[in-house]
N, C-alpha and C. Protein backbone atom coordinates (compact mmCIF):
# COMPACT_ATOMS: atom_id res chain seq x y z
N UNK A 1 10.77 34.85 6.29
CA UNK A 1 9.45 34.29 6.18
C UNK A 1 8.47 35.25 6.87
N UNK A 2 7.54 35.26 6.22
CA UNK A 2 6.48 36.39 6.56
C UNK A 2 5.26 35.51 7.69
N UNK A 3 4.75 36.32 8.60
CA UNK A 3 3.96 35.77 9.24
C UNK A 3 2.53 34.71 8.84
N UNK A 4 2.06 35.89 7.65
CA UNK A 4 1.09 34.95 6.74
C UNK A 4 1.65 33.53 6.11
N UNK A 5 3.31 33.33 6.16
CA UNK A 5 3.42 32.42 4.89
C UNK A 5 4.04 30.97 6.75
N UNK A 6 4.29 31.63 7.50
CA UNK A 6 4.16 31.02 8.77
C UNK A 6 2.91 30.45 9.33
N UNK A 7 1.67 30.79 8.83
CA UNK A 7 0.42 30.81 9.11
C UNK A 7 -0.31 29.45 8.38
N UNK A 8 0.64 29.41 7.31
CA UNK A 8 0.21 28.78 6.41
C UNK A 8 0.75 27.08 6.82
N UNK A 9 2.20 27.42 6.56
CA UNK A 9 3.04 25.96 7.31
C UNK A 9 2.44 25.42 8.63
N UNK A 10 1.99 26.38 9.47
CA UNK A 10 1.24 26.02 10.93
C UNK A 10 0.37 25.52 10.56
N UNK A 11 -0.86 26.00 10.09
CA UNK A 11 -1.77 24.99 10.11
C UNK A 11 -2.18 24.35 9.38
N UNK A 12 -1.46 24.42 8.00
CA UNK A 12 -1.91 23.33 6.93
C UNK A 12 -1.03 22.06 6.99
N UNK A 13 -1.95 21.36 6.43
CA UNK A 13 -1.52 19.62 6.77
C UNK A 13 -0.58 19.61 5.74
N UNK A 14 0.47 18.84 5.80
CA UNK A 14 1.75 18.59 4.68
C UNK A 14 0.99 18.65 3.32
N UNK A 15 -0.31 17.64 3.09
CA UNK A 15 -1.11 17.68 1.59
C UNK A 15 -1.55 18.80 1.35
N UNK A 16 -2.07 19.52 2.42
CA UNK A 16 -2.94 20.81 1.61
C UNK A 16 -2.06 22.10 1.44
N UNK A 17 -0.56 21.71 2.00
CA UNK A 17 -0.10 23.16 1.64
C UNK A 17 -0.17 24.28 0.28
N UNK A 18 0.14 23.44 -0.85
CA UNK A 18 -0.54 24.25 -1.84
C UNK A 18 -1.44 25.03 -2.03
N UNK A 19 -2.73 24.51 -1.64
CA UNK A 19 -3.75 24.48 -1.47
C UNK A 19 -3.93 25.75 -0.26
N UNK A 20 -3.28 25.63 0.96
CA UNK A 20 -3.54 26.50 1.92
C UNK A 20 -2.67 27.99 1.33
N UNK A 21 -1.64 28.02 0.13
CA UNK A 21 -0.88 28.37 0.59
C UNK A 21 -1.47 30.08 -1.01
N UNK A 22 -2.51 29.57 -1.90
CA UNK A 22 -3.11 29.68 -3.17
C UNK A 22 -4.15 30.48 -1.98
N UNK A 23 -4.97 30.25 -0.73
CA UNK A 23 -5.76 30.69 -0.08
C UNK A 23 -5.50 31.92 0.20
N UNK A 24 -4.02 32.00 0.75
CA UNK A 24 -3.66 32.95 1.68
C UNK A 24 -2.72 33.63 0.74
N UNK A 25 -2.72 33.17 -0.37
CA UNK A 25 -1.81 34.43 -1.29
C UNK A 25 -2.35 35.53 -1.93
N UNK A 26 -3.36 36.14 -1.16
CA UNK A 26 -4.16 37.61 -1.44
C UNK A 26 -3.15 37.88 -0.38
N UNK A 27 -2.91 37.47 1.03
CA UNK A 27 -2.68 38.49 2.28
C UNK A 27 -1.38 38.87 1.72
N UNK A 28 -0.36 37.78 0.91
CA UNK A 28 1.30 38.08 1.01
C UNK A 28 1.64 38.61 0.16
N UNK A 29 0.53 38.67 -1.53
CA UNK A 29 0.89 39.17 -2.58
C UNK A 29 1.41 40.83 -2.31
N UNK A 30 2.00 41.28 -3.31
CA UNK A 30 1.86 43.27 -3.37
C UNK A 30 0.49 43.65 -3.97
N UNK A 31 0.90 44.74 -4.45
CA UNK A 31 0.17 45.62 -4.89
C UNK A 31 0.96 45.69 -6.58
N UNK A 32 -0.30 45.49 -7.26
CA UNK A 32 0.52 45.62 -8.72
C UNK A 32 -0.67 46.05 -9.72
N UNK A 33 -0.36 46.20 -10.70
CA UNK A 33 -1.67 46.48 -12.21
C UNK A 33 -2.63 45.65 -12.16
N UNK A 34 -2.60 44.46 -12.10
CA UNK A 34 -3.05 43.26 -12.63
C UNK A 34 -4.49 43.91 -10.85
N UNK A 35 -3.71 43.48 -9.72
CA UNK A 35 -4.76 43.70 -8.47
C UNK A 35 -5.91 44.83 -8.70
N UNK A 36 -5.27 45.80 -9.25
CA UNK A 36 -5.71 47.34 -9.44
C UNK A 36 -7.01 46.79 -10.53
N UNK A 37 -6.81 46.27 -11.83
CA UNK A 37 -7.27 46.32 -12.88
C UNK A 37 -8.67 45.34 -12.17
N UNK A 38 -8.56 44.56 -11.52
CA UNK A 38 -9.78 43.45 -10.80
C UNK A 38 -9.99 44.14 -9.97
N UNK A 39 -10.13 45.05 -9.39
CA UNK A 39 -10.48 46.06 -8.19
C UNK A 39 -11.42 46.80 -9.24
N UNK A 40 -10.90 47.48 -10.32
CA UNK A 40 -12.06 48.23 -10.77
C UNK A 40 -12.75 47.33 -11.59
N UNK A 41 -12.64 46.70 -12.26
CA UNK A 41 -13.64 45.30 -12.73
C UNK A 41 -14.61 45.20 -11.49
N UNK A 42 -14.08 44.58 -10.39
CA UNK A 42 -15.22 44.56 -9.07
C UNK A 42 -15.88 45.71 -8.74
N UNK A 43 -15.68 47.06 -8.78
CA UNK A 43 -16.24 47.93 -8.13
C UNK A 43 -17.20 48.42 -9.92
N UNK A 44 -17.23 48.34 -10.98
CA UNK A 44 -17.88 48.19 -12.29
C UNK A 44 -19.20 47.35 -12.12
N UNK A 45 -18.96 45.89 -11.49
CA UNK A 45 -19.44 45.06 -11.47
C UNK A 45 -20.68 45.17 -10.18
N UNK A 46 -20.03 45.68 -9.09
CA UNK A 46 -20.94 45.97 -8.13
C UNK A 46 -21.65 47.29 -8.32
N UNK A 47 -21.28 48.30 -8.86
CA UNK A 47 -21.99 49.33 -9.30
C UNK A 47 -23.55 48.87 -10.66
N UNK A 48 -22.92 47.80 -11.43
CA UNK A 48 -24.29 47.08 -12.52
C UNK A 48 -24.93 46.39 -11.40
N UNK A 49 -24.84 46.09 -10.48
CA UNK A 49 -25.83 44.96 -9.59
C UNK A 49 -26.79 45.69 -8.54
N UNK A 50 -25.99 46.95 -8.33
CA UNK A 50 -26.55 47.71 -7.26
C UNK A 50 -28.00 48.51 -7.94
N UNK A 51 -27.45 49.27 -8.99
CA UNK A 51 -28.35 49.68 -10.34
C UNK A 51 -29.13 48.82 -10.45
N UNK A 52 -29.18 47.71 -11.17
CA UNK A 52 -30.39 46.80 -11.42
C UNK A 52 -31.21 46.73 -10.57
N UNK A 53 -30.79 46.22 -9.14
CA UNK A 53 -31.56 45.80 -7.85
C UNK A 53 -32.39 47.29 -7.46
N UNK A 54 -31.90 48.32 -7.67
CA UNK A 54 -32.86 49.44 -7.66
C UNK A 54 -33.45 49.58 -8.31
N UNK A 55 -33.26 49.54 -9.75
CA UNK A 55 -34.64 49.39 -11.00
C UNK A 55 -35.44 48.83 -10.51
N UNK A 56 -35.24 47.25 -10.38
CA UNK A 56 -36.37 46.70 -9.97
C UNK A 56 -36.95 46.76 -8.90
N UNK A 57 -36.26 47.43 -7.63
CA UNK A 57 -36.98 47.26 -6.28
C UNK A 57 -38.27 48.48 -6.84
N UNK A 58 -37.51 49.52 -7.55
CA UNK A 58 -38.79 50.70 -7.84
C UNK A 58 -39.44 50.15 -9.06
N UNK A 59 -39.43 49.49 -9.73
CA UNK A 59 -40.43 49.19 -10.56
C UNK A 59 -41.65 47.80 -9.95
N UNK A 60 -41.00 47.31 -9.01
CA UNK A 60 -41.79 46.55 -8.45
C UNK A 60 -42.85 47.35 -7.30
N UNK A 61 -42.56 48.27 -6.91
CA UNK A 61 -42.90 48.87 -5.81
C UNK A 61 -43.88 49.74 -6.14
N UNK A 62 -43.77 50.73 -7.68
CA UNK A 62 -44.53 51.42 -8.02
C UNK A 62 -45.26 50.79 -9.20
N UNK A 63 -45.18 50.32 -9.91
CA UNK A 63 -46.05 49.66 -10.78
C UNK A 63 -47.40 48.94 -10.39
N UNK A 64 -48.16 48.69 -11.07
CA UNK A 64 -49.67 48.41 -10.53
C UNK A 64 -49.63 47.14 -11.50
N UNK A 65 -50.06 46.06 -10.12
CA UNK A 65 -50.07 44.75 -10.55
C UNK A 65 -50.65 44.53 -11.51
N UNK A 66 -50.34 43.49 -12.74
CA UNK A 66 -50.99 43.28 -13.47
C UNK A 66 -50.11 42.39 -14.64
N UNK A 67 -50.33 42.45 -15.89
CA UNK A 67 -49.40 41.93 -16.80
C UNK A 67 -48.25 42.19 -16.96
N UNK A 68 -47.83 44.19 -17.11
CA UNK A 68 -46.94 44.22 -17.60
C UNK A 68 -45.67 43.93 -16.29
N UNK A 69 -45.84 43.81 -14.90
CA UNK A 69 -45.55 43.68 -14.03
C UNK A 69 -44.81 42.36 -14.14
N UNK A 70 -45.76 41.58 -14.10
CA UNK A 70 -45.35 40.27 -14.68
C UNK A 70 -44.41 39.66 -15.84
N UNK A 71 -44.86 40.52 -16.86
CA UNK A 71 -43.47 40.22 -17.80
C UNK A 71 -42.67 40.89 -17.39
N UNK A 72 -42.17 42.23 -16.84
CA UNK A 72 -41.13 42.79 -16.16
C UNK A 72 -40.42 41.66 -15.49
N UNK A 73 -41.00 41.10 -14.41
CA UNK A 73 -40.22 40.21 -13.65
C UNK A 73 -39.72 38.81 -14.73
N UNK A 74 -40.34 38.59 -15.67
CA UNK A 74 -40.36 37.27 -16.23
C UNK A 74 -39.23 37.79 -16.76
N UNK A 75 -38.85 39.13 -18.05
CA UNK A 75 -38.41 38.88 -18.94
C UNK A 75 -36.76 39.46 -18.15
N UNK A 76 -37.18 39.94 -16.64
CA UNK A 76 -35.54 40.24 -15.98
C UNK A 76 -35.14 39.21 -15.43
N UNK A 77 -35.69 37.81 -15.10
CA UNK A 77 -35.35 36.59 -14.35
C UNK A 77 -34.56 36.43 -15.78
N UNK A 78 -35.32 36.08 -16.67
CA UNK A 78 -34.79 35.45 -18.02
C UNK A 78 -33.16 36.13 -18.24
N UNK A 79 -33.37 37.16 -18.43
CA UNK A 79 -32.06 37.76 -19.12
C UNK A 79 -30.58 37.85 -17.92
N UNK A 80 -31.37 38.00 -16.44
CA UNK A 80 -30.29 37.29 -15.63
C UNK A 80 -29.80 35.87 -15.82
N UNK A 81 -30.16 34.96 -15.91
CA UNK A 81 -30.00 33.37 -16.36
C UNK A 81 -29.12 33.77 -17.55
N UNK A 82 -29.94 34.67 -18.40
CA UNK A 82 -28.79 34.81 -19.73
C UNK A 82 -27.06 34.81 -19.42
N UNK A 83 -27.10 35.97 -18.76
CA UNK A 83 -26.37 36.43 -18.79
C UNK A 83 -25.19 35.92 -17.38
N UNK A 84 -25.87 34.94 -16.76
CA UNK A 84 -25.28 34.27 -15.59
C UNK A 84 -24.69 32.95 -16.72
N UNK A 85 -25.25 32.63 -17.43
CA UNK A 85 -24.97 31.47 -18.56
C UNK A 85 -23.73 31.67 -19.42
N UNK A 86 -24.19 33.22 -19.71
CA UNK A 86 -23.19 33.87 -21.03
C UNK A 86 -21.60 33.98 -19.89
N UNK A 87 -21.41 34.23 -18.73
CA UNK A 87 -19.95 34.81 -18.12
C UNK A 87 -19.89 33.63 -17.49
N UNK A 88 -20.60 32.10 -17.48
CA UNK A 88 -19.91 31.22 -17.04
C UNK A 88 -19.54 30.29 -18.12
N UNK A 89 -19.98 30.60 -19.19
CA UNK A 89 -19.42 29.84 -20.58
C UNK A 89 -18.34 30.63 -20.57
N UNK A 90 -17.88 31.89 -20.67
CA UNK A 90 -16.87 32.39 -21.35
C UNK A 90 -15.74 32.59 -19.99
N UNK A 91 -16.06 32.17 -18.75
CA UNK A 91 -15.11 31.92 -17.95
C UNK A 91 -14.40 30.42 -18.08
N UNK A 92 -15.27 29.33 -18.87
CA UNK A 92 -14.94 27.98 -18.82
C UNK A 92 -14.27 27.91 -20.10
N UNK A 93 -14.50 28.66 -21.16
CA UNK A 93 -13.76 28.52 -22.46
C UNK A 93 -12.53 29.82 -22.34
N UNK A 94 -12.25 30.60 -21.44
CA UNK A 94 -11.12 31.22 -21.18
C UNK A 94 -10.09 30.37 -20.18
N UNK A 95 -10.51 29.49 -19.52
CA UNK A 95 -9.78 28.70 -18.64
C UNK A 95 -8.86 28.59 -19.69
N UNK A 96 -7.42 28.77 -18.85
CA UNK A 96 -6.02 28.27 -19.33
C UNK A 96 -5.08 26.96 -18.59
N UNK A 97 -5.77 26.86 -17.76
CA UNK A 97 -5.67 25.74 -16.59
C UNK A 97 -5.80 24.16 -17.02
């Protein structure tokens, strides 16, 4: 028994062991494809967020108030919502659970 999976029996209550045990199975898992393949998905994913947030910090910063300023911000709120809409539909209709 591994210390993490000791960690787990210690302080989780008899009901939540599952539960505690689904928490802490990042620390005990290996290293395999599947980890690797969501590692670069995440580092993809934080590289599109980092990008955007700089577009807009410089387009907000240098642009001269006015309309088109305004739809800038309108039509990038919008298409975030889109697209926060679009990967939580297709995370709820990929559920296999």
């Amino acid at each position: 028994m591994s210390g993490n999976e000791i960690l787990v029996k210690t302080f989780a209550e008899p009901g939540l062991q599952p539960f505690a045990s689904r928490v802490f199975s990042p620390l005990t898992m290996g290293r395999d494809r599947t980890e690797t393949e969501m590692k670069r998905l995440a580092h993809w994913q934080l590289a599109a967020v980092a990008g955007f947030l700089l577009l807009y910090t410089i387009i907000s910063l240098t642009a001269p108030r006015g309309f088109a300023l305004t739809a800038f911000s309108d039509i990038s709120g919008a298409g975030l919502w889109l697209i926060a809409v679009a990967v939580m539909l297709w995370a709820a209709f990929s559920n296999q659970g």
